[in-house]
N, C-alpha and C. Protein backbone atom coordinates (compact mmCIF):
# COMPACT_ATOMS: atom_id res chain seq x y z
N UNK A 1 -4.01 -95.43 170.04
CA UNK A 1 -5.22 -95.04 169.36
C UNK A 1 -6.23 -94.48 170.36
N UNK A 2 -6.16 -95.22 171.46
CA UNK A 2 -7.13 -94.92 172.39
C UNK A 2 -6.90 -93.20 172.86
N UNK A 3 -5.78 -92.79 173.20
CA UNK A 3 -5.48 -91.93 173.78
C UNK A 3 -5.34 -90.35 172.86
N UNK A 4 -4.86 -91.15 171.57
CA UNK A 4 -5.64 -89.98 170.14
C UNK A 4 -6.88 -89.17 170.43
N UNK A 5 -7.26 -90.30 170.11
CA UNK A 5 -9.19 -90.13 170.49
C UNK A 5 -9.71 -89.65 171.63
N UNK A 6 -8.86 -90.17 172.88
CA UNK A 6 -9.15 -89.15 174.44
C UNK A 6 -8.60 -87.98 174.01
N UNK A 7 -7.94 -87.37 173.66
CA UNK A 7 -7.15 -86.08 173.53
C UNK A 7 -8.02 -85.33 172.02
N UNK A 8 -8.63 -85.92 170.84
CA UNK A 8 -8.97 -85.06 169.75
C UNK A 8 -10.76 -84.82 170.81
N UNK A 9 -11.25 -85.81 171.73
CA UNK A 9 -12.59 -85.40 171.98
C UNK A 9 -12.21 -84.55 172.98
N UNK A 10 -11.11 -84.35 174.05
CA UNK A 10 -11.33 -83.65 175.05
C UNK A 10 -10.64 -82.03 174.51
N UNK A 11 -9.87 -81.89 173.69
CA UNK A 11 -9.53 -80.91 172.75
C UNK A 11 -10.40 -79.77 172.24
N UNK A 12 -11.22 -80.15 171.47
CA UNK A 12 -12.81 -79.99 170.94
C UNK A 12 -13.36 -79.39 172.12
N UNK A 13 -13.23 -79.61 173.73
CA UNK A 13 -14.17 -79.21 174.58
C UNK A 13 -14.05 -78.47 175.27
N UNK A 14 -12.54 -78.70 176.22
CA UNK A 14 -11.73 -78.33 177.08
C UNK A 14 -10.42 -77.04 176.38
N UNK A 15 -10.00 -77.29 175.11
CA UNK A 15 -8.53 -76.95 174.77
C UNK A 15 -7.79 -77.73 174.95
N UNK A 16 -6.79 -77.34 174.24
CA UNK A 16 -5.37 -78.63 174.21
C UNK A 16 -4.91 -78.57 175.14
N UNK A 17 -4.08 -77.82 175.70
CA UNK A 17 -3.96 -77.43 177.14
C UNK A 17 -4.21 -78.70 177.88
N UNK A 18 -5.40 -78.32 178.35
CA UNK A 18 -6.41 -79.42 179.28
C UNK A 18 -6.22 -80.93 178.78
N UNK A 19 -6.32 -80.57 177.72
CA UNK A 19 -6.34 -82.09 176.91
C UNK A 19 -5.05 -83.03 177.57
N UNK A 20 -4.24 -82.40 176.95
CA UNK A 20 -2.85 -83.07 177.02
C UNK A 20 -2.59 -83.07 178.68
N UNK A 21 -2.91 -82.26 179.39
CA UNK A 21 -3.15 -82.58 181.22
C UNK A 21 -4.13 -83.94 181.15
N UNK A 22 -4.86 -84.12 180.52
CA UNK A 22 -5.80 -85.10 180.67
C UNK A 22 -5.01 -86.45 180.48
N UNK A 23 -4.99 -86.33 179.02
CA UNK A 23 -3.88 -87.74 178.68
C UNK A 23 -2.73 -87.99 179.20
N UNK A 24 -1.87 -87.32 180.04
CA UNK A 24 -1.04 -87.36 180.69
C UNK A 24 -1.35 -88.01 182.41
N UNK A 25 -2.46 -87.82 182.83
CA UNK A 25 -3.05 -88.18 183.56
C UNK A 25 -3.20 -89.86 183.39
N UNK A 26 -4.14 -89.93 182.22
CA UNK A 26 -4.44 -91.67 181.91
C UNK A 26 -3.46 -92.19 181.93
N UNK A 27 -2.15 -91.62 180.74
CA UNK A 27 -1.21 -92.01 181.03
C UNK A 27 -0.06 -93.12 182.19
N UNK A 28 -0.43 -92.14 183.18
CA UNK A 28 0.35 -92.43 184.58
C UNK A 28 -0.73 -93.46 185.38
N UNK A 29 -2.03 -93.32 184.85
CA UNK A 29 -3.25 -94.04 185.72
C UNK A 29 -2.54 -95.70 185.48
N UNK A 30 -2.61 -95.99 183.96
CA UNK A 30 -2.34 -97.11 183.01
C UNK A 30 -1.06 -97.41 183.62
N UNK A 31 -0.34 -96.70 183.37
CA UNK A 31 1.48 -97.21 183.76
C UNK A 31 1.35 -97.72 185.28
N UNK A 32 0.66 -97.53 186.20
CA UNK A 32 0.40 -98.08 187.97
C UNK A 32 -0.63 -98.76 187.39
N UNK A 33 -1.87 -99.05 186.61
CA UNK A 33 -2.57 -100.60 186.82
C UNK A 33 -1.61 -101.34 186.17
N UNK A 34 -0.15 -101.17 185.29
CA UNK A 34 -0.06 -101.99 184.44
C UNK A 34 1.18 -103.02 185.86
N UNK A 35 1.16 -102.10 186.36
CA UNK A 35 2.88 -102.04 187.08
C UNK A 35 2.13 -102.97 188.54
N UNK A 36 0.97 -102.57 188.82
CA UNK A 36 0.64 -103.10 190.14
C UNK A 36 0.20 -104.56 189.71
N UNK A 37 -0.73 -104.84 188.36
CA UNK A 37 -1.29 -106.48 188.21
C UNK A 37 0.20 -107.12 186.98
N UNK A 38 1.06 -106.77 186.44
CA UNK A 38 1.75 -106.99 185.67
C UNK A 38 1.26 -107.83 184.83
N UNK A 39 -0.06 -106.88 184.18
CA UNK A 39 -0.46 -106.87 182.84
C UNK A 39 -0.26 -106.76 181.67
N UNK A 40 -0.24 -107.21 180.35
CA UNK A 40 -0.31 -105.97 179.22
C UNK A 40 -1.20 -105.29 178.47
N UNK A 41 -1.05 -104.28 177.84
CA UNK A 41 -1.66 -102.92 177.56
C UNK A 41 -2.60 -103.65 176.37
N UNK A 42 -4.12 -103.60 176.37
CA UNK A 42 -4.82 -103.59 175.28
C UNK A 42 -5.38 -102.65 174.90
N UNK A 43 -5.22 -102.14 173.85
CA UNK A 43 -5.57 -100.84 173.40
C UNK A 43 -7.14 -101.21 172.98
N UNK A 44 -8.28 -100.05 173.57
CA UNK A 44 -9.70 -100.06 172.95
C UNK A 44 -9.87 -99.71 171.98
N UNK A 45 -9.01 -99.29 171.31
CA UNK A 45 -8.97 -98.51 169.75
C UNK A 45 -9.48 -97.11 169.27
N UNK A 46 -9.33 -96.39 168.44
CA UNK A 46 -9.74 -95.40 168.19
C UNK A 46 -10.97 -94.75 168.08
N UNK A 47 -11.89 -95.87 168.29
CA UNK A 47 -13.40 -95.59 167.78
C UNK A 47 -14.40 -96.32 169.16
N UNK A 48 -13.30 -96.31 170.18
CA UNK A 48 -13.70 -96.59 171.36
C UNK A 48 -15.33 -95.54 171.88
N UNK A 49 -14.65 -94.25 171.90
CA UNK A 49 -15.73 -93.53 172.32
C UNK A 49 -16.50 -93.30 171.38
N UNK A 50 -16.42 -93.49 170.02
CA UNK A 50 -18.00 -93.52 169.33
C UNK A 50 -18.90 -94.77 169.79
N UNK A 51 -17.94 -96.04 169.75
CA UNK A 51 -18.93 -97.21 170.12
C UNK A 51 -19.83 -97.08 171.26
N UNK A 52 -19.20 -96.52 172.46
CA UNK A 52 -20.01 -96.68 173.36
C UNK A 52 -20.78 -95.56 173.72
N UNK A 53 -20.68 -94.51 172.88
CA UNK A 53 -21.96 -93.26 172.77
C UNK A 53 -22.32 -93.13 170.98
N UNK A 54 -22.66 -94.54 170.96
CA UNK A 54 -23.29 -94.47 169.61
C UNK A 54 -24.73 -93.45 169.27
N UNK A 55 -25.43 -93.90 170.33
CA UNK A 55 -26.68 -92.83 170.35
C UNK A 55 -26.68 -91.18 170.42
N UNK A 56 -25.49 -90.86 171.55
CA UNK A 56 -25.75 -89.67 171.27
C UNK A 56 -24.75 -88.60 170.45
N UNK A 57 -23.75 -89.78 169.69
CA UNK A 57 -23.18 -89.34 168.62
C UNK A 57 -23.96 -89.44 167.07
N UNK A 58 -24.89 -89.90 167.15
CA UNK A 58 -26.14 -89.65 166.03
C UNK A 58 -26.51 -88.46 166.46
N UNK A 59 -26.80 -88.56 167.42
CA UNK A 59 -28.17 -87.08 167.81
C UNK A 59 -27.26 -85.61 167.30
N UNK A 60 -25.84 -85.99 168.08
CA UNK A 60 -25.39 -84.85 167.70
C UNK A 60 -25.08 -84.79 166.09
N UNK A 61 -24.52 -85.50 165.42
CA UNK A 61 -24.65 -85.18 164.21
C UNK A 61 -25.84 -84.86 163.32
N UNK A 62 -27.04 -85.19 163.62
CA UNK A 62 -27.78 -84.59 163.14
C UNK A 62 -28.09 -83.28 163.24
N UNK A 63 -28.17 -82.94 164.69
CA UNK A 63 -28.39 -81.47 164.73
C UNK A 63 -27.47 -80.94 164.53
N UNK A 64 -26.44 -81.26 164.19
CA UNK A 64 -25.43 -80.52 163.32
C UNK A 64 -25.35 -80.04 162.05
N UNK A 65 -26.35 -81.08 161.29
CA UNK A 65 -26.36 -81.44 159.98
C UNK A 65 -27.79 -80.02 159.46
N UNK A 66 -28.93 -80.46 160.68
CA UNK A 66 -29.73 -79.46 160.76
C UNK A 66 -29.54 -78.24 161.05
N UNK A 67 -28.68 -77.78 161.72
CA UNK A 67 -28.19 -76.74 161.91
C UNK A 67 -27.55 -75.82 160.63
N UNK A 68 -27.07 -77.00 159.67
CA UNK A 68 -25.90 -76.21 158.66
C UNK A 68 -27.20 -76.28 157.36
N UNK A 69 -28.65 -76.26 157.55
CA UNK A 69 -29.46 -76.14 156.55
C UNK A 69 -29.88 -77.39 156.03
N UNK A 70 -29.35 -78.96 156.43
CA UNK A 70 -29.74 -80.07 155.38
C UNK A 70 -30.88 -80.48 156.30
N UNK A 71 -31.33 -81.20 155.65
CA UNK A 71 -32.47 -82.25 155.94
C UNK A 71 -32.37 -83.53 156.01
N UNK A 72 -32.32 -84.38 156.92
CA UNK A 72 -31.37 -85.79 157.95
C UNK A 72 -32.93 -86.32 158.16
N UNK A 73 -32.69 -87.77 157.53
CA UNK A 73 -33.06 -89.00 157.43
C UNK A 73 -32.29 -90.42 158.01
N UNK A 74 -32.53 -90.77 158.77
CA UNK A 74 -31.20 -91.55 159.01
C UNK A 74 -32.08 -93.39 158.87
N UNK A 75 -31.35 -94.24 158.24
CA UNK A 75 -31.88 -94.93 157.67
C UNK A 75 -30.73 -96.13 157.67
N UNK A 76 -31.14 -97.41 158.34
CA UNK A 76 -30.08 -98.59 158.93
C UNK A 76 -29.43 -99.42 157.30
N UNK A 77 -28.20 -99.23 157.92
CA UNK A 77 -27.92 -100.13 156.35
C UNK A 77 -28.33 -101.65 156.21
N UNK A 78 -28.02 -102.40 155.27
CA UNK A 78 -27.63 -103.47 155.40
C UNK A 78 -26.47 -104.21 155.91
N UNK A 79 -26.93 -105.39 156.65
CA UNK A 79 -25.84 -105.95 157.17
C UNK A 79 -25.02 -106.95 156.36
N UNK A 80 -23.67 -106.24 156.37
CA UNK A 80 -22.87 -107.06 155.21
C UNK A 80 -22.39 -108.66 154.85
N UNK A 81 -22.74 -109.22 154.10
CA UNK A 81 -22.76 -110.74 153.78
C UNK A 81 -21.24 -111.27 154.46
């Protein structure tokens, strides 16, 4: 999941190309930490890089949103029982 998500954001920026050089990279990074502490693999999950650029994955969606003509209010939900 993790590596989805490295490859659909670096895709978007770079090209696939690059991308898939990229993840291929982590790849081999992961396989030598896993091989040197004889660890196992926990995946951060797919929504890894929204969590930890929560802020400026708002910003950008808004001016995205502004950009395509709407008008963005952004407004905290409730927290679920």
């Amino acid at each position: 999941m993790y590596l989805s998500s490295q490859f659909r954001r670096l895709a978007t920026r770079r090209g696939k190309n690059r991308a898939i050089i990229a993840v291929a990279h982590t790849l081999i990074v992961i396989a030598d930490h896993l091989q040197k502490n004889k660890n196992n693999c926990d995946d951060l999950g797919g929504t890894y890089f929204d969590r930890i650029h929560s802020k400026g994955l708002k910003r950008y969606l808004v001016k995205r949103l502004q950009q395509l003509g709407h008008k963005v209010a952004l407004e905290p939900m409730e927290a679920p029982n």
